[in-house]
PDB file of N, CA and C in Angstrom:
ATOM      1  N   UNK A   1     154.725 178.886   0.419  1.00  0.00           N
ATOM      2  CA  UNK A   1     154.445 178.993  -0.999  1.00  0.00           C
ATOM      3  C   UNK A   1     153.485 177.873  -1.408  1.00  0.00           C
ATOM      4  N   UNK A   2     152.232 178.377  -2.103  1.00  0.00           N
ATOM      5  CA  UNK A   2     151.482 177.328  -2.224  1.00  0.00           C
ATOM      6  C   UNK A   2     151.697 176.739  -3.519  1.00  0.00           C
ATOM      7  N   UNK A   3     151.751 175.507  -3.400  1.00  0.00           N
ATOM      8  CA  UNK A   3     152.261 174.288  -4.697  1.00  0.00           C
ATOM      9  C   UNK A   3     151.587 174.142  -5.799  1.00  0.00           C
ATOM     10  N   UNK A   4     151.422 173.802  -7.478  1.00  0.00           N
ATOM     11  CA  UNK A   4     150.377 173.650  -8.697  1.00  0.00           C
ATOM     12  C   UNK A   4     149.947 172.166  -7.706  1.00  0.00           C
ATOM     13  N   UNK A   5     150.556 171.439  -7.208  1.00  0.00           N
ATOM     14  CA  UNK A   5     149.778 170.051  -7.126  1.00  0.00           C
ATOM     15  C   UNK A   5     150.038 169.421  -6.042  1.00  0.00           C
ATOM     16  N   UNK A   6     148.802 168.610  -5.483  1.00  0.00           N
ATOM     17  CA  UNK A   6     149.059 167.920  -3.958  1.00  0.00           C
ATOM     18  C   UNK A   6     150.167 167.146  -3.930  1.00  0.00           C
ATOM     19  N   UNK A   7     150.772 166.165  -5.317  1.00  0.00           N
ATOM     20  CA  UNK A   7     152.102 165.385  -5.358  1.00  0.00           C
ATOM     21  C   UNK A   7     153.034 166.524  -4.781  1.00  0.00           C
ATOM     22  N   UNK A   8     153.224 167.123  -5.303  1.00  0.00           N
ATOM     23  CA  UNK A   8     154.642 168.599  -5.166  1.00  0.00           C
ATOM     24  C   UNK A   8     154.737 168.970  -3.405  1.00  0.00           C
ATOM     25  N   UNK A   9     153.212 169.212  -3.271  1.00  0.00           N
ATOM     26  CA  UNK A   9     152.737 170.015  -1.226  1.00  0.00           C
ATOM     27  C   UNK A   9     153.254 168.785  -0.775  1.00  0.00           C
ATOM     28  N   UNK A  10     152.846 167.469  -0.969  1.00  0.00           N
ATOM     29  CA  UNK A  10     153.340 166.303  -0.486  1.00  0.00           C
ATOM     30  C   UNK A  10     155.150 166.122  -0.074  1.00  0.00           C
ATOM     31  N   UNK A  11     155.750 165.889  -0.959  1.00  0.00           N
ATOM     32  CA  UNK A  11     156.963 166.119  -1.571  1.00  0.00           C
ATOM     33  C   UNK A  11     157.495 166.939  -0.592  1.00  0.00           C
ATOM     34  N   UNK A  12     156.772 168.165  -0.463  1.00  0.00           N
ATOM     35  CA  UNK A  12     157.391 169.577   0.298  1.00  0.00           C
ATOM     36  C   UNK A  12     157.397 169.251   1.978  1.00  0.00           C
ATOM     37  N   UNK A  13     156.557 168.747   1.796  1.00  0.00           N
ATOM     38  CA  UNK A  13     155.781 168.348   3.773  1.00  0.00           C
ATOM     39  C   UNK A  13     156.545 167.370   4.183  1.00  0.00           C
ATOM     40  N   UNK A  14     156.696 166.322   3.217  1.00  0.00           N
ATOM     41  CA  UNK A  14     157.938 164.921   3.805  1.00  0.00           C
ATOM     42  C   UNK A  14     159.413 166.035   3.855  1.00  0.00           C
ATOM     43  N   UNK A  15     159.816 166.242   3.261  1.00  0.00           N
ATOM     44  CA  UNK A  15     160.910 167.415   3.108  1.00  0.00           C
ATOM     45  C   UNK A  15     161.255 168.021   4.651  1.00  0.00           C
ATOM     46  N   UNK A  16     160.045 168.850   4.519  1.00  0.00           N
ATOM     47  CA  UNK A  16     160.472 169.653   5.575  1.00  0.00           C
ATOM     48  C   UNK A  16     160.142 168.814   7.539  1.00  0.00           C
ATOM     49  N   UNK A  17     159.173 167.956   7.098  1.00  0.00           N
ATOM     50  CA  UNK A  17     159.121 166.927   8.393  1.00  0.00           C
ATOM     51  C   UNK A  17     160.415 165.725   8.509  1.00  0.00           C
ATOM     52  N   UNK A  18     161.104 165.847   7.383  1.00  0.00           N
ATOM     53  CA  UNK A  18     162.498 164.908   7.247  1.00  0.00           C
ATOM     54  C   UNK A  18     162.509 163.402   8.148  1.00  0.00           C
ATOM     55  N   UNK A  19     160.959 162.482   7.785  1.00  0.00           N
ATOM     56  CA  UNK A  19     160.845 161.393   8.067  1.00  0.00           C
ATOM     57  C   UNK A  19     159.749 160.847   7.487  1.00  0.00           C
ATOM     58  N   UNK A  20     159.883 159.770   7.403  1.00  0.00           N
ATOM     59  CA  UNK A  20     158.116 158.949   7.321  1.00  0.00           C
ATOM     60  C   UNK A  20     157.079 159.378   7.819  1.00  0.00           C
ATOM     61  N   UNK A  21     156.163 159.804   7.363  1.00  0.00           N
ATOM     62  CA  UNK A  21     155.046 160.179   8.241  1.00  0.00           C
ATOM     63  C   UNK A  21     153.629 159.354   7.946  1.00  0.00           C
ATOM     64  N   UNK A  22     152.849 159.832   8.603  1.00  0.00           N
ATOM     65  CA  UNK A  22     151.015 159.375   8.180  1.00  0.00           C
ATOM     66  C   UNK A  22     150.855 159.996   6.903  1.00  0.00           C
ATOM     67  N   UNK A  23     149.294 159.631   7.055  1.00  0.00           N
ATOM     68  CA  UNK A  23     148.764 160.841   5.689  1.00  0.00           C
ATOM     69  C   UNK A  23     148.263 162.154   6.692  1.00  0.00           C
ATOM     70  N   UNK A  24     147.860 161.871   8.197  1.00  0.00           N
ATOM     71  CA  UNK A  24     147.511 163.124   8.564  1.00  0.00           C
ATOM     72  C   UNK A  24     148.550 163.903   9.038  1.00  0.00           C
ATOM     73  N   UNK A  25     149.902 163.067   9.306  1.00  0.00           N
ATOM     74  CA  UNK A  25     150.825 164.399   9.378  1.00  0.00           C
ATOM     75  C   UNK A  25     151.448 165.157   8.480  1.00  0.00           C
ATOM     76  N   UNK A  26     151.191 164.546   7.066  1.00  0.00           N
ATOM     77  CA  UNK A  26     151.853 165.222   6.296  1.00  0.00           C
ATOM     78  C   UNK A  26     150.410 166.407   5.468  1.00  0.00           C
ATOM     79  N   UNK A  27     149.193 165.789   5.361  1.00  0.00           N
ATOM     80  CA  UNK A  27     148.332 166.583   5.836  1.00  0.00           C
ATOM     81  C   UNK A  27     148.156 168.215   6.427  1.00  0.00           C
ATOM     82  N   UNK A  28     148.636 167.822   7.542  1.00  0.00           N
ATOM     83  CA  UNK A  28     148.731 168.756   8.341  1.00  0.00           C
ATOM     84  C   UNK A  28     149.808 169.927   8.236  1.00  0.00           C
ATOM     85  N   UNK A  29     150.968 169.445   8.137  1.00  0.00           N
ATOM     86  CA  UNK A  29     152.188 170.271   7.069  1.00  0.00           C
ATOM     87  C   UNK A  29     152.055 170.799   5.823  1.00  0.00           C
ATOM     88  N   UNK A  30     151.126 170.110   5.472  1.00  0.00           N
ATOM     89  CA  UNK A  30     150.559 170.857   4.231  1.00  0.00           C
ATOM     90  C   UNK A  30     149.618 172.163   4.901  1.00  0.00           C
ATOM     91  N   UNK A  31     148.857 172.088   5.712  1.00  0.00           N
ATOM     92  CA  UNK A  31     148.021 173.217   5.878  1.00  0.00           C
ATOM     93  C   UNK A  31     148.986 174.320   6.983  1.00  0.00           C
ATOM     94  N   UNK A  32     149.883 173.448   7.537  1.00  0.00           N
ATOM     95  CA  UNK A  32     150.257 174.827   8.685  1.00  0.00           C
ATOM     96  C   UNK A  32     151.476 175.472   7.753  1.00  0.00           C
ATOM     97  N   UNK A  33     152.257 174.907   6.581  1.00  0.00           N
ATOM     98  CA  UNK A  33     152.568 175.470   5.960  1.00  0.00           C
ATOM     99  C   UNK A  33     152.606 176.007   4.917  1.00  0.00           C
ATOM    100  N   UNK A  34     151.170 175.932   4.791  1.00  0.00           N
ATOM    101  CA  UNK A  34     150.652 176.351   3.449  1.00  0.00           C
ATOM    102  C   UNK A  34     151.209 176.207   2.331  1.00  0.00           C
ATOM    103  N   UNK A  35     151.355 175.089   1.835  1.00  0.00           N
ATOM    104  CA  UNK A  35     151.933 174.547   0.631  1.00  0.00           C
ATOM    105  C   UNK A  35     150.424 174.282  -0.106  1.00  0.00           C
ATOM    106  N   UNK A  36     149.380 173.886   0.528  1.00  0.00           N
ATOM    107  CA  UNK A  36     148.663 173.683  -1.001  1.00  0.00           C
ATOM    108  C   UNK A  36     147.028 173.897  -0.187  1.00  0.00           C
ATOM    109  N   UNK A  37     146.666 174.369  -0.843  1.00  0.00           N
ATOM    110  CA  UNK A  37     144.898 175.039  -0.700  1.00  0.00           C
ATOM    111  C   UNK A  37     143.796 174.149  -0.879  1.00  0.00           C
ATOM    112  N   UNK A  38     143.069 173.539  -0.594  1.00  0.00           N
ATOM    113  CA  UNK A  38     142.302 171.979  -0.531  1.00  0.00           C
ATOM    114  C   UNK A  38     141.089 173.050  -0.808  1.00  0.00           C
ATOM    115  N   UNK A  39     140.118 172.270  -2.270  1.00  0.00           N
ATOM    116  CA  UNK A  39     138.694 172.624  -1.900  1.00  0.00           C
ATOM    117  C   UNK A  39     137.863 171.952  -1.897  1.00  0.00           C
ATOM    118  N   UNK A  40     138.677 170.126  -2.078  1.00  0.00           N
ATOM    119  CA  UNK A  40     137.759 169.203  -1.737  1.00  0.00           C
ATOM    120  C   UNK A  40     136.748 168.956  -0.461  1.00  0.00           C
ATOM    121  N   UNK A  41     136.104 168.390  -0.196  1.00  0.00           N
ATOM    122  CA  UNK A  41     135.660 168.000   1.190  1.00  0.00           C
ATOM    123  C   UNK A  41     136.016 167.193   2.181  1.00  0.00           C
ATOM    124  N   UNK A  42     136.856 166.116   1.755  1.00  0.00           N
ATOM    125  CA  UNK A  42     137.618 165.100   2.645  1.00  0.00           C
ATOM    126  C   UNK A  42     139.304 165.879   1.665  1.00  0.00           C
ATOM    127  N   UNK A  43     139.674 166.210   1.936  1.00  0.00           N
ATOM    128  CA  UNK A  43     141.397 166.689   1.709  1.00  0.00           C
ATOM    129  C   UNK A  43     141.870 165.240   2.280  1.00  0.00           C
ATOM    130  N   UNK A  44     141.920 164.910   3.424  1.00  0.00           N
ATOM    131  CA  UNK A  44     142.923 163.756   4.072  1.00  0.00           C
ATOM    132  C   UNK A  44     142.742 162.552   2.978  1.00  0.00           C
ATOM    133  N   UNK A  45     141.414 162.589   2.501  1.00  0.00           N
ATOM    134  CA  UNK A  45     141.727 161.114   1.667  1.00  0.00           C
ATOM    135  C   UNK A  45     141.745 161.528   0.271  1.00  0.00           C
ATOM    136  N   UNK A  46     142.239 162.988  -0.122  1.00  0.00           N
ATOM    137  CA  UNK A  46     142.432 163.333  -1.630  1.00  0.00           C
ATOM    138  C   UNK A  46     144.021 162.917  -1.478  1.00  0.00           C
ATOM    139  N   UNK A  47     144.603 163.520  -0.117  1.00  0.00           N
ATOM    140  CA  UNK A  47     146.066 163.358   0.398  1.00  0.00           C
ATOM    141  C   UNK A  47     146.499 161.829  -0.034  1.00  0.00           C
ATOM    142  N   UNK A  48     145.742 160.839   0.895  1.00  0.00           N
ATOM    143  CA  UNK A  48     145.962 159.685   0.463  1.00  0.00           C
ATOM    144  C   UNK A  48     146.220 158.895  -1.125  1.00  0.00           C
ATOM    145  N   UNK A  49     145.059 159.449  -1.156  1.00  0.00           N
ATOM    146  CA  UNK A  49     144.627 158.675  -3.019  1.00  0.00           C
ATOM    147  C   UNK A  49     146.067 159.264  -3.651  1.00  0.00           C
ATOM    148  N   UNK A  50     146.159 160.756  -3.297  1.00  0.00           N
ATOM    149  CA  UNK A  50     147.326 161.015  -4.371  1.00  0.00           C
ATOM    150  C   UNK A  50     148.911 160.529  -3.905  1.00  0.00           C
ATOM    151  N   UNK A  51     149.668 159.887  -2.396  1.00  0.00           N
ATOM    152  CA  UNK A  51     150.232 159.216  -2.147  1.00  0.00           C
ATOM    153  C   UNK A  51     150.389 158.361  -2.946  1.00  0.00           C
ATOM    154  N   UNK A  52     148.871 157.227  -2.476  1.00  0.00           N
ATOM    155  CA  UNK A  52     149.040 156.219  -3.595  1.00  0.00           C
ATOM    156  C   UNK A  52     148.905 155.788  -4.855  1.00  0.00           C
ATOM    157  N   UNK A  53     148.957 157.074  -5.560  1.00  0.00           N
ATOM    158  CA  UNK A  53     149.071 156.976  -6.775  1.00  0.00           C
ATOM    159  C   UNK A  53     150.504 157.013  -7.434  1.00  0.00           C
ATOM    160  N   UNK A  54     150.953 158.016  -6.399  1.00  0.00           N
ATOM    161  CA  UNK A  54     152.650 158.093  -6.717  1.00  0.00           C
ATOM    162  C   UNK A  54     153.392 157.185  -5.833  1.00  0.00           C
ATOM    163  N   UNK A  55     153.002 156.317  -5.801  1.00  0.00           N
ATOM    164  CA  UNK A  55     154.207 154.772  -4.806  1.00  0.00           C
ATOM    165  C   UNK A  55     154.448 154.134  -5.683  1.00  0.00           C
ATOM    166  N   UNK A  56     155.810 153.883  -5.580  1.00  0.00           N
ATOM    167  CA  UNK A  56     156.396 153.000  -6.574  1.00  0.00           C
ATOM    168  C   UNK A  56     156.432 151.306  -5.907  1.00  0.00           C
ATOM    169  N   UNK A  57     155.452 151.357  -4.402  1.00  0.00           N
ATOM    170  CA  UNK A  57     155.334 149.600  -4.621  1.00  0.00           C
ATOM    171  C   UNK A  57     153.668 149.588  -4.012  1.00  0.00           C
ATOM    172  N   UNK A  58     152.576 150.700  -5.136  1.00  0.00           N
ATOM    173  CA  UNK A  58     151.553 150.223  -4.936  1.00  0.00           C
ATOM    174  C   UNK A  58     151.451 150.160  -6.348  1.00  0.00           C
ATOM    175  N   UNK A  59     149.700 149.395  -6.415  1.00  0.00           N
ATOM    176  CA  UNK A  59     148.968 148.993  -7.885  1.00  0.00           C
ATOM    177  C   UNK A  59     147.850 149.301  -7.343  1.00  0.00           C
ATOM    178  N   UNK A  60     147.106 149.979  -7.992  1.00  0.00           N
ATOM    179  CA  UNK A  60     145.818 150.518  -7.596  1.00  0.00           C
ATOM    180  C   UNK A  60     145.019 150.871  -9.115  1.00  0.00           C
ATOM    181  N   UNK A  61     144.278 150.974  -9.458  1.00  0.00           N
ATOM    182  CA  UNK A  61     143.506 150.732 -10.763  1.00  0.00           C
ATOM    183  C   UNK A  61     143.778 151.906 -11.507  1.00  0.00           C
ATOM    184  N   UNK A  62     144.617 153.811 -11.025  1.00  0.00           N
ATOM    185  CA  UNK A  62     144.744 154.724 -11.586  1.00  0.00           C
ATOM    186  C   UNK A  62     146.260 155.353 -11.159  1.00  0.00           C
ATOM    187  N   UNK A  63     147.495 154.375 -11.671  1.00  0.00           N
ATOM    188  CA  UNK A  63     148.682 155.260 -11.071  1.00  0.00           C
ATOM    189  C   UNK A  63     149.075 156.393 -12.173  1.00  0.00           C
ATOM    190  N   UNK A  64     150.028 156.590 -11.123  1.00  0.00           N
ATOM    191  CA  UNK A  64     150.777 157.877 -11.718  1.00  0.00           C
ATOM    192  C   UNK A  64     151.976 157.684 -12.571  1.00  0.00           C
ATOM    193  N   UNK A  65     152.277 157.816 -13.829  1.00  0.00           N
ATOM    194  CA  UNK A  65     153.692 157.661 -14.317  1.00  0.00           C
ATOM    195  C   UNK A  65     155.193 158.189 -13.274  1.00  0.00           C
ATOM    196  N   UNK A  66     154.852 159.251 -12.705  1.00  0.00           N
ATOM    197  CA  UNK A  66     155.620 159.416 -11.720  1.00  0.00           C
ATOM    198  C   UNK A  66     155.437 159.080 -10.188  1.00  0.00           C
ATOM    199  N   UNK A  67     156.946 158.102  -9.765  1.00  0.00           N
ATOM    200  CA  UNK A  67     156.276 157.944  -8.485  1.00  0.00           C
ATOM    201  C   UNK A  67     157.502 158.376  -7.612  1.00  0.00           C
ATOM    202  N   UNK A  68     157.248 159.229  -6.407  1.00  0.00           N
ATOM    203  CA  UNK A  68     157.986 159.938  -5.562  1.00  0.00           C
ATOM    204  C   UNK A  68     158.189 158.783  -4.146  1.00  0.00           C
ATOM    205  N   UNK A  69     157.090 158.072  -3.732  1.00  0.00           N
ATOM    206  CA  UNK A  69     156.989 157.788  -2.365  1.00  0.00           C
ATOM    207  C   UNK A  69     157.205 156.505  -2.444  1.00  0.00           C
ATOM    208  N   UNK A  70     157.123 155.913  -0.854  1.00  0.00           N
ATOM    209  CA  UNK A  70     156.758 154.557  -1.008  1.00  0.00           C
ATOM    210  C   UNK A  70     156.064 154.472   0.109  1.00  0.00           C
ATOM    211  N   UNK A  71     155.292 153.210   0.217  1.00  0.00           N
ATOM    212  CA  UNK A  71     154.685 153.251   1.700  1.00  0.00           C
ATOM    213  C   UNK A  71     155.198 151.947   2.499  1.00  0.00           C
ATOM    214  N   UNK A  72     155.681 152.622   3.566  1.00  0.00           N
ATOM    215  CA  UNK A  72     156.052 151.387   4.665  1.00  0.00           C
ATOM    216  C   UNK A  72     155.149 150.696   4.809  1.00  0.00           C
ATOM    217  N   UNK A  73     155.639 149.077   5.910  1.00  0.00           N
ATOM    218  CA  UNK A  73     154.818 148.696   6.391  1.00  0.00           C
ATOM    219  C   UNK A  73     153.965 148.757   7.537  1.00  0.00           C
ATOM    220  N   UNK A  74     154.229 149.773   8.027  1.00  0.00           N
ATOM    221  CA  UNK A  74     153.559 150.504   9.090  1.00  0.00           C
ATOM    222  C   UNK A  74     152.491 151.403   8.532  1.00  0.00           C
ATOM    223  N   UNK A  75     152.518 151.813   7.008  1.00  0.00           N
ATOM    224  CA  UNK A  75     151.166 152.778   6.931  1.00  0.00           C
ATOM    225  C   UNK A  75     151.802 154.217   6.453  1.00  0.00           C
ATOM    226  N   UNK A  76     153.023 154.442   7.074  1.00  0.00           N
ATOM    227  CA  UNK A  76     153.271 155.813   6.646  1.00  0.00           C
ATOM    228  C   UNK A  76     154.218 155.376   5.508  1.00  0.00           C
ATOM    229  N   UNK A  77     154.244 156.904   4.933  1.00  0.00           N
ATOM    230  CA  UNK A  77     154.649 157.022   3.689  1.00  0.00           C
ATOM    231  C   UNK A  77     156.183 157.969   3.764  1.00  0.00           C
ATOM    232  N   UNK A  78     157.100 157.660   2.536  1.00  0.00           N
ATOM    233  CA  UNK A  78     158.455 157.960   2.427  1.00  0.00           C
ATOM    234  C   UNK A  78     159.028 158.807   1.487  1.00  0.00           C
ATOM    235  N   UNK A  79     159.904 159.338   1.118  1.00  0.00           N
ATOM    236  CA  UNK A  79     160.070 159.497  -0.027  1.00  0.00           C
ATOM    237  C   UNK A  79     161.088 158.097  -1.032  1.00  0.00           C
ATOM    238  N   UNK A  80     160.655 158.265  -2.000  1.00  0.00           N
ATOM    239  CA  UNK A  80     161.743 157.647  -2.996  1.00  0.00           C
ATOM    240  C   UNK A  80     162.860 157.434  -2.149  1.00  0.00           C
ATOM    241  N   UNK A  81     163.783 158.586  -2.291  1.00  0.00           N
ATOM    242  CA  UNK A  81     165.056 158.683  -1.991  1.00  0.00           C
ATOM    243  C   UNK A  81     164.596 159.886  -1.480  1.00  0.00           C
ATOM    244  N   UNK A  82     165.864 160.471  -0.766  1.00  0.00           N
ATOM    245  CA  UNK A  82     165.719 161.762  -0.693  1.00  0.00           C
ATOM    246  C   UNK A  82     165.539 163.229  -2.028  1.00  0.00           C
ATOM    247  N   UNK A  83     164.387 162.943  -2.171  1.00  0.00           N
ATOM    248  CA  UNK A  83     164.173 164.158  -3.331  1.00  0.00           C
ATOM    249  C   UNK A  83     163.617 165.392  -2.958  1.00  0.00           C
ATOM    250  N   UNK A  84     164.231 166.086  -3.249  1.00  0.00           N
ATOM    251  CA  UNK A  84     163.489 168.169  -2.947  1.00  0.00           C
ATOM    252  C   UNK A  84     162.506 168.098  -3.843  1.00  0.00           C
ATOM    253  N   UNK A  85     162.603 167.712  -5.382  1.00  0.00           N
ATOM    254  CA  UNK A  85     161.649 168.341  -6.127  1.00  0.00           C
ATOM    255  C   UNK A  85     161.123 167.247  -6.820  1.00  0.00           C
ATOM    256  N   UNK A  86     160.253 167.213  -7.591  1.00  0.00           N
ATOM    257  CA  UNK A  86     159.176 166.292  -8.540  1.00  0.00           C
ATOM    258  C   UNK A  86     160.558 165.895  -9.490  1.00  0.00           C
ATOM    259  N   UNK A  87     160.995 166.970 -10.282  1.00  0.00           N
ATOM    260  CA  UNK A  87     162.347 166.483 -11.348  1.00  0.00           C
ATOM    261  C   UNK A  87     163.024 165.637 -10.800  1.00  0.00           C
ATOM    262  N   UNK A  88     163.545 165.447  -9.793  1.00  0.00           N
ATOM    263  CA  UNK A  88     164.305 164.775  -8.956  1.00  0.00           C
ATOM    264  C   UNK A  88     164.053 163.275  -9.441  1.00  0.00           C
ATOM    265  N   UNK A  89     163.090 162.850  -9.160  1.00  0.00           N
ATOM    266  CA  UNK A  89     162.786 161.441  -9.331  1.00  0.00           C
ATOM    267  C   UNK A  89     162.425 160.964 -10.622  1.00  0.00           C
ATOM    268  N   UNK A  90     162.958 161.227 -11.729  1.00  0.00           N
ATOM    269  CA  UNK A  90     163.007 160.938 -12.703  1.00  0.00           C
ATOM    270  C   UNK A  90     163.948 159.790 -13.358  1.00  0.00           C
ATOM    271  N   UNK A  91     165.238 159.874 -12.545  1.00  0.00           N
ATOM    272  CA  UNK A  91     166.134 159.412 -12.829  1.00  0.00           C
ATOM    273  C   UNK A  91     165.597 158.278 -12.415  1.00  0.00           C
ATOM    274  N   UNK A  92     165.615 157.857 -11.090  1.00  0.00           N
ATOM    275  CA  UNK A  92     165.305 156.791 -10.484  1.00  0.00           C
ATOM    276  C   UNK A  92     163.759 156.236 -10.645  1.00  0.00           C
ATOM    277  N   UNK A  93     163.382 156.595 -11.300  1.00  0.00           N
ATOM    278  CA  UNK A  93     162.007 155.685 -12.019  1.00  0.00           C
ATOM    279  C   UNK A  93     162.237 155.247 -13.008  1.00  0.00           C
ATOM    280  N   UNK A  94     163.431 155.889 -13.937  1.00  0.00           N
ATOM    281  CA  UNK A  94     163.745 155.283 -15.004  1.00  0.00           C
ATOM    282  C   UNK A  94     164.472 154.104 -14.902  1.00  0.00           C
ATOM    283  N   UNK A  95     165.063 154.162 -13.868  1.00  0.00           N
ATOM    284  CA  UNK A  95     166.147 152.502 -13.136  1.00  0.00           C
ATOM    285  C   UNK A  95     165.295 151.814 -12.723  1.00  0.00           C
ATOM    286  N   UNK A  96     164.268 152.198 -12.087  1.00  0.00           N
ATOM    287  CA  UNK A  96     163.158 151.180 -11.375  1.00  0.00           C
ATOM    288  C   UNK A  96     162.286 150.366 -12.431  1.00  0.00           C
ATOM    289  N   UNK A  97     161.894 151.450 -13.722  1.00  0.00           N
ATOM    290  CA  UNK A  97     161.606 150.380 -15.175  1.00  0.00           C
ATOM    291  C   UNK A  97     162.309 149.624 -15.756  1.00  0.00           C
ATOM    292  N   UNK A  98     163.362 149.918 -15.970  1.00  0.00           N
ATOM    293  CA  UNK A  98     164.643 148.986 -16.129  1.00  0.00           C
ATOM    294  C   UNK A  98     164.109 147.690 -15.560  1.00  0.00           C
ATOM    295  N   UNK A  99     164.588 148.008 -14.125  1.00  0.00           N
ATOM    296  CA  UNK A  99     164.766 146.504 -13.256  1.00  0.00           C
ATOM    297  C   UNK A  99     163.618 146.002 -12.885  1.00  0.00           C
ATOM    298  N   UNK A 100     162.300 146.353 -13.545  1.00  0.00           N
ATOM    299  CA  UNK A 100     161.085 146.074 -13.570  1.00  0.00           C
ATOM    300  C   UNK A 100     160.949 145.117 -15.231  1.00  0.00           C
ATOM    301  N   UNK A 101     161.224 145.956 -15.678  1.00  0.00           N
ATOM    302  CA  UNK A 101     161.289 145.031 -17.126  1.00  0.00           C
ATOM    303  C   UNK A 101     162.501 143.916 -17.512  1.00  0.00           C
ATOM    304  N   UNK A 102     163.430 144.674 -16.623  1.00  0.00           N
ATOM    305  CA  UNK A 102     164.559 142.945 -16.746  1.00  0.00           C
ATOM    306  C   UNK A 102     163.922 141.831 -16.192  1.00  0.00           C
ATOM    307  N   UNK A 103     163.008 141.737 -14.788  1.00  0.00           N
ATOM    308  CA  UNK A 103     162.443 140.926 -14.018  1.00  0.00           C
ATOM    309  C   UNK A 103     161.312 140.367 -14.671  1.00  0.00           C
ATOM    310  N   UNK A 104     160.638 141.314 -15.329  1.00  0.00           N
ATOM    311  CA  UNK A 104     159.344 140.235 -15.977  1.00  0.00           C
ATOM    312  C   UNK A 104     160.021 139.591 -17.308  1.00  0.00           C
ATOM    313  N   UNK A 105     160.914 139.746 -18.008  1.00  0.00           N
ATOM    314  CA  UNK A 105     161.628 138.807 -19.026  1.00  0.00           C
ATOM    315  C   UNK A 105     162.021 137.783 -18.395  1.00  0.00           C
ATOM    316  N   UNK A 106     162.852 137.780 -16.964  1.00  0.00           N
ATOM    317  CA  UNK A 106     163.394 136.900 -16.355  1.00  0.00           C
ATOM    318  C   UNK A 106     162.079 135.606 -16.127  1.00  0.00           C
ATOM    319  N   UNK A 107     160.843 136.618 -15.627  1.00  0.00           N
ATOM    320  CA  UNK A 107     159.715 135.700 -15.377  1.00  0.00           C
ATOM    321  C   UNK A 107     159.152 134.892 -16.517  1.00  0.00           C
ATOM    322  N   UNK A 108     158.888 135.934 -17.635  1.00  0.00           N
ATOM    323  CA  UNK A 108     158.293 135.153 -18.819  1.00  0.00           C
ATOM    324  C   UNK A 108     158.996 133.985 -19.389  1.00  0.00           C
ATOM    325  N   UNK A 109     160.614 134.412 -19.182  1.00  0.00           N
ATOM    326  CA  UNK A 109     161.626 132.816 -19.593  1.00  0.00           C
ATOM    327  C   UNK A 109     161.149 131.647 -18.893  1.00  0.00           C
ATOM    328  N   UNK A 110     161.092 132.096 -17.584  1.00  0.00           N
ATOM    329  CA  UNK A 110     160.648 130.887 -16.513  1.00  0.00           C
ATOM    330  C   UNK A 110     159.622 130.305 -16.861  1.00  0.00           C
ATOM    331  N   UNK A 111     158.714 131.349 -16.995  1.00  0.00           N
ATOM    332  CA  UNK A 111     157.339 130.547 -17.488  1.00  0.00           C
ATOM    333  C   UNK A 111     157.184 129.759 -18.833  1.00  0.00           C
ATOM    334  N   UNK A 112     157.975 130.357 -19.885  1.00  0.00           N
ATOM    335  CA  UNK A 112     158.169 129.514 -21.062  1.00  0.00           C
ATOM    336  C   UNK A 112     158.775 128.115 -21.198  1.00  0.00           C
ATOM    337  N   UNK A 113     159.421 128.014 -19.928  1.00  0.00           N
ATOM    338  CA  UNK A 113     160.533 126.650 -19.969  1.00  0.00           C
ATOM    339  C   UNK A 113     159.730 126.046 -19.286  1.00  0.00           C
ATOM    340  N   UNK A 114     158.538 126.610 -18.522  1.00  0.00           N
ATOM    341  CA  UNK A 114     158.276 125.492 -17.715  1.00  0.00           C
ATOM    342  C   UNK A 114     156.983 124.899 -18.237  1.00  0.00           C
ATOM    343  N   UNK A 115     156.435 125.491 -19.118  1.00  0.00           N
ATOM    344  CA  UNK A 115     155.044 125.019 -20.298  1.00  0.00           C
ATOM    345  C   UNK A 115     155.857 124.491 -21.108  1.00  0.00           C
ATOM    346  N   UNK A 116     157.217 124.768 -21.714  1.00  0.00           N
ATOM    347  CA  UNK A 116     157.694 123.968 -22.856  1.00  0.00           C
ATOM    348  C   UNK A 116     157.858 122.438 -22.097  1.00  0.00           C
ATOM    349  N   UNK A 117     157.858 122.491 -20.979  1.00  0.00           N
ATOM    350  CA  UNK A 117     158.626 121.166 -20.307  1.00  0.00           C
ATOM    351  C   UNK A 117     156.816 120.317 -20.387  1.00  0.00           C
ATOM    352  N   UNK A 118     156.370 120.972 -20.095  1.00  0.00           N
ATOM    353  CA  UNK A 118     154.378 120.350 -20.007  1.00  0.00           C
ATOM    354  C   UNK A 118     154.399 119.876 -21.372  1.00  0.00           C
ATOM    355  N   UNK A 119     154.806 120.655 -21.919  1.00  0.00           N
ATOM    356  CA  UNK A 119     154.099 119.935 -23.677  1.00  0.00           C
ATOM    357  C   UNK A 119     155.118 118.987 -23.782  1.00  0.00           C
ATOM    358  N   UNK A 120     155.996 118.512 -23.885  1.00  0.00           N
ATOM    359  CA  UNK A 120     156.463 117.463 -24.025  1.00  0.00           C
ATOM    360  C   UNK A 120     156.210 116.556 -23.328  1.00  0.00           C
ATOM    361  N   UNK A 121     155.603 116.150 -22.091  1.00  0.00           N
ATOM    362  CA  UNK A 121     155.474 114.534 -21.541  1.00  0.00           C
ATOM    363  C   UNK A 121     154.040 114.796 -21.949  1.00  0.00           C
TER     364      UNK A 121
END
């Protein structure tokens, strides 16, 4: 069944390969199982870009509000958690802002106490 979007074929290909993979193996699961129809010219690095747009521990100058994957340190890429579908990971991005925004308060305190401590001597 072919997918509205390379995030979703993505999603589907980690799924059904049930591990970490490259970008060309999941790539490739995308085309032998026809989950999604490419009419770019490089597909492998549309594959990529849209990976890393949905990682929840990259920063790259155009992310995605939703993020499904993550990328090891080896290069290949994961899911979140185990998710079947795009809805899926909703929940857990919403915990990941959470404990993203508890942490930079935690930081900004730090940083405030430690300029308040400068201006005084």
């Amino acid at each position: 069944m072919i997918s509205k979007s390379i995030a979703k074929a993505a999603i589907e290909a980690l799924n059904i390969l049930n591990r970490a993979s490259s970008v060309s193996d999941i790539y490739n699961a995308i085309i032998e199982y026809k989950l999604y129809e490419f009419g770019a010219r490089d597909p492998k690095s549309v594959v990529r870009i849209t990976l890393e747009r949905h990682c929840i521990n990259k920063t790259i100058g155009v992310m995605h509000q939703k993020r499904f994957f993550k990328k090891l340190n080896d290069g290949r890429y994961a899911l979140m958690s185990n998710i079947k579908s795009e809805s899926e990971c909703v929940l857990n991005e919403n915990k990941n802002n959470t404990d993203d925004v508890y942490r930079s308060i935690l930081e900004l305190y730090s940083l405030a106490s430690l300029q308040k401590d400068r201006v005084k001597k």
